[in-house]
C-alpha atoms as a PDB file:
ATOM      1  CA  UNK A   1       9.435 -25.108  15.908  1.00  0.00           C
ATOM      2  CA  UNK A   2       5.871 -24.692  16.966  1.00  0.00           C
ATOM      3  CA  UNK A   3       3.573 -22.345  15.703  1.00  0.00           C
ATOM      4  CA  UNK A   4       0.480 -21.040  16.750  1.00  0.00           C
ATOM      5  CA  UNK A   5      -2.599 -21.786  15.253  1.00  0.00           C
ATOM      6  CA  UNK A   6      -3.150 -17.843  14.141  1.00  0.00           C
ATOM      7  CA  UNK A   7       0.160 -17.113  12.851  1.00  0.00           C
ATOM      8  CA  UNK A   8      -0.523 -20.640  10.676  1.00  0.00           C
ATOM      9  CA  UNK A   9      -3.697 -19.727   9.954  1.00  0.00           C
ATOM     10  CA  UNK A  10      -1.915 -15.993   8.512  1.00  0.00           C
ATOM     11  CA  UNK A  11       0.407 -17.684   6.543  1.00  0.00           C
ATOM     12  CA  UNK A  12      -2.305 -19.786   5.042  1.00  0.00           C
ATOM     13  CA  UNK A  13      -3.982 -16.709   4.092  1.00  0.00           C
ATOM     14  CA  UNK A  14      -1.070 -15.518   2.233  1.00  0.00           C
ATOM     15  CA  UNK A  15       0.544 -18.649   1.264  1.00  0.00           C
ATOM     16  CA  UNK A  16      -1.579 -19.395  -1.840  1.00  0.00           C
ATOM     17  CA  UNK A  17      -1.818 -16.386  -4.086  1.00  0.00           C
ATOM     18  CA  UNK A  18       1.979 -15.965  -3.062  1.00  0.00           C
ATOM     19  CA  UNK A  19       2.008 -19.465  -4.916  1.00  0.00           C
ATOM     20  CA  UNK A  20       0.324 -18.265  -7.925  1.00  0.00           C
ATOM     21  CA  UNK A  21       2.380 -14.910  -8.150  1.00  0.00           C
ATOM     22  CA  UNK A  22       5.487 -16.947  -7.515  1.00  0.00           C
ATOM     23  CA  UNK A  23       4.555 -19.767 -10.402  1.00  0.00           C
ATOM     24  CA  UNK A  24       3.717 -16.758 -12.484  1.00  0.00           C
ATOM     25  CA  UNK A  25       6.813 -14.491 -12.142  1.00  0.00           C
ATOM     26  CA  UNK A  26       8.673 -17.692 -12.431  1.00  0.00           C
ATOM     27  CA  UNK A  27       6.754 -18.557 -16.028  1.00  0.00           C
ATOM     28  CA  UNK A  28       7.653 -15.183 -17.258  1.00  0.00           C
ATOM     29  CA  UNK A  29      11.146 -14.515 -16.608  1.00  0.00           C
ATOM     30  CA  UNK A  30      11.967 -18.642 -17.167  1.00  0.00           C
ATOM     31  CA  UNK A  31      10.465 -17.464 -21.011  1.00  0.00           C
ATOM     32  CA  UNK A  32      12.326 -14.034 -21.157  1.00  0.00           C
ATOM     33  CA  UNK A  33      15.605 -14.449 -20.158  1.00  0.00           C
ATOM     34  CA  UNK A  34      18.526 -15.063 -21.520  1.00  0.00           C
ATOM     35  CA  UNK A  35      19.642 -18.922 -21.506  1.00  0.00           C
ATOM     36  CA  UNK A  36      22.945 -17.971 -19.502  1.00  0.00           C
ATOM     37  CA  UNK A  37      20.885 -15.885 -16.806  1.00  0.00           C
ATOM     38  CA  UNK A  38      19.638 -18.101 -14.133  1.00  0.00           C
ATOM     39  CA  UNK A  39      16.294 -17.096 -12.408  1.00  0.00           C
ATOM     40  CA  UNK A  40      15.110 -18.493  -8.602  1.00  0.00           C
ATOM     41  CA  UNK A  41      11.814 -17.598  -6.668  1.00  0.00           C
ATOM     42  CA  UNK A  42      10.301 -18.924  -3.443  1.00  0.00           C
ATOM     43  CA  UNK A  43       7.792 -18.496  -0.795  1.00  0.00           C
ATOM     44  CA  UNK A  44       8.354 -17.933   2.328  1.00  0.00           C
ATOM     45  CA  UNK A  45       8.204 -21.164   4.411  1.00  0.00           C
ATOM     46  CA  UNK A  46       5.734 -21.306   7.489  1.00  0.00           C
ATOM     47  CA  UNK A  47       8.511 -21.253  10.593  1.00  0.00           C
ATOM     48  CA  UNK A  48      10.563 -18.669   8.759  1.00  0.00           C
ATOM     49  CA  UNK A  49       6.477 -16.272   8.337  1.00  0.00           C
ATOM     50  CA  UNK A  50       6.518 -17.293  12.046  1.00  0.00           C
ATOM     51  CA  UNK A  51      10.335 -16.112  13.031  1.00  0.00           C
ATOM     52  CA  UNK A  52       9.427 -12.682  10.962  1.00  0.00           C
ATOM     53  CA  UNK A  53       6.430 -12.062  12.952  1.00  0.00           C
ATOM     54  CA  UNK A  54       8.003 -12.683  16.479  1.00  0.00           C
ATOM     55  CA  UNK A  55      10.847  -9.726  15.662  1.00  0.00           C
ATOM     56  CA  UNK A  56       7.273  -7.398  15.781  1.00  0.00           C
ATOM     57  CA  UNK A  57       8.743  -5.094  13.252  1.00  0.00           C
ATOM     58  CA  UNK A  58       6.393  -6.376  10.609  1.00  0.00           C
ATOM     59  CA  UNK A  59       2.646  -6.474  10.002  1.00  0.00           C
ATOM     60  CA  UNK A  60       1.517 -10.155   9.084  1.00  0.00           C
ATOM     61  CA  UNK A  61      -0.639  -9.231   5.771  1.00  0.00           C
ATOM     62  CA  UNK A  62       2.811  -7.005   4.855  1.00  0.00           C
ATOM     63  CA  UNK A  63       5.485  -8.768   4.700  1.00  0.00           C
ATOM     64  CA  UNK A  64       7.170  -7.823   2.230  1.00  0.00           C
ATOM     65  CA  UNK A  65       9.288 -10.839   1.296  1.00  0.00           C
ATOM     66  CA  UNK A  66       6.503 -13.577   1.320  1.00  0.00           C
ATOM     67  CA  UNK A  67       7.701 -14.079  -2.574  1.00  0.00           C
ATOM     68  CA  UNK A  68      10.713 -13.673  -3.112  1.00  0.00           C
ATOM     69  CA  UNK A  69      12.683 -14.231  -6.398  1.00  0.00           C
ATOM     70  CA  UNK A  70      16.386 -13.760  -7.587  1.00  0.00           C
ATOM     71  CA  UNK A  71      17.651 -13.094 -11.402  1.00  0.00           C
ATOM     72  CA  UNK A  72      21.127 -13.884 -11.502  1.00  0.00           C
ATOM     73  CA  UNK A  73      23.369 -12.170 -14.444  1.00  0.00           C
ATOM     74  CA  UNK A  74      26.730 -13.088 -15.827  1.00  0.00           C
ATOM     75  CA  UNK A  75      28.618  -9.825 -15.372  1.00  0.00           C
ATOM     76  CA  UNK A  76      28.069  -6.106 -14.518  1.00  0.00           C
ATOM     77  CA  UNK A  77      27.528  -5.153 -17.627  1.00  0.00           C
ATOM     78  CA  UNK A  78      24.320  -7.504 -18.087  1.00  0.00           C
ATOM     79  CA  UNK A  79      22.388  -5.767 -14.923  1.00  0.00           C
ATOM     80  CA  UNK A  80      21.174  -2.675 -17.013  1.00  0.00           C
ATOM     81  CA  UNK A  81      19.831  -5.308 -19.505  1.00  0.00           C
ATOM     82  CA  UNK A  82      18.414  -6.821 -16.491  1.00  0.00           C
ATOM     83  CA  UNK A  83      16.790  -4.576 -15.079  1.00  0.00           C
ATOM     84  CA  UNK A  84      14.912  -3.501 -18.314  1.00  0.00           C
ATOM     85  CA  UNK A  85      13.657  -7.143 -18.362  1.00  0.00           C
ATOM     86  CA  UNK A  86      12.060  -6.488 -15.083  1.00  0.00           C
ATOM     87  CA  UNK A  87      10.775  -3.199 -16.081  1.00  0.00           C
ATOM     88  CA  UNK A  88       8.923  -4.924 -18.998  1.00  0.00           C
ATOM     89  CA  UNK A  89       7.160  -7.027 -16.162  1.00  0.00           C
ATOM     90  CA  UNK A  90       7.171  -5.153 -13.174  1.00  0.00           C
ATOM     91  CA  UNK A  91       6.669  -1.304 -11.801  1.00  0.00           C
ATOM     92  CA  UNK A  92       9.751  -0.999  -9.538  1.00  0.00           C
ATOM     93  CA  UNK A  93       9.106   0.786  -6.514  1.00  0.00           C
ATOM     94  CA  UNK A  94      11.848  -0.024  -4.683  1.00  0.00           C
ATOM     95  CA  UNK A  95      14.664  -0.898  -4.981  1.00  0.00           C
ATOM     96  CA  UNK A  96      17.847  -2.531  -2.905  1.00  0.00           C
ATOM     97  CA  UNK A  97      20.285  -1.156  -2.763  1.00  0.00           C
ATOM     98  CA  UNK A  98      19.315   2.196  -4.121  1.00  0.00           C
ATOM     99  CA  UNK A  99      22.328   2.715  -5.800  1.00  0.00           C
ATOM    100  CA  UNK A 100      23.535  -0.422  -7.741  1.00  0.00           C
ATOM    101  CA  UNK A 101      27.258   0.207  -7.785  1.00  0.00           C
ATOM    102  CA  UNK A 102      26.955   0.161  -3.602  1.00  0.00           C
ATOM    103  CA  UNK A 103      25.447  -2.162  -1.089  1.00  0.00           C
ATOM    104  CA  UNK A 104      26.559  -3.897   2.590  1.00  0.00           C
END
């Protein structure tokens, strides 16, 4: 895919404290968590920045999955647990799905 020299030169704008956050986040929850949870982050790759922007629904210094990150739990039971962990780390403004016994 090509991609133009200002939508590279947004994503280079982004792309390095998104790095930092990401190696961060990754640092804390790696030392937090319990052995049997498993935790994944990433940042958002430049064509997929570039696919996001083309849709025109987002603005390019919002995106609001340029880090992304993933705590997996063993059972149900463990996401209350969970989600305390991320409270200790994180103010939760959001959050998907809103209710956590639902989603699509």
């Amino acid at each position: 895919m090509k991609v133009s020299s200002s939508i590279r030169a947004l994503y280079d704008l982004q792309k390095d404290i998104n790095k930092r956050l990401a190696d961060h986040v990754k640092e804390l929850f790696e030392g937090a968590k319990k052995d049997n949870w498993f935790y994944r982050g990433r940042v958002k790759q430049l064509e997929s920045f570039a696919q996001k922007l083309e849709t025109g629904r987002f603005q390019p210094d919002a995106l609001e999955d340029f880090f992304a990150c993933t705590l997996v739990v063993e059972n149900r039971t463990a996401i209350k647990e969970a989600k305390r962990l991320v409270e200790v780390f994180c103010v939760v403004l959001h959050q998907r799905p809103k209710n956590e016994f639902e989603t699509h």
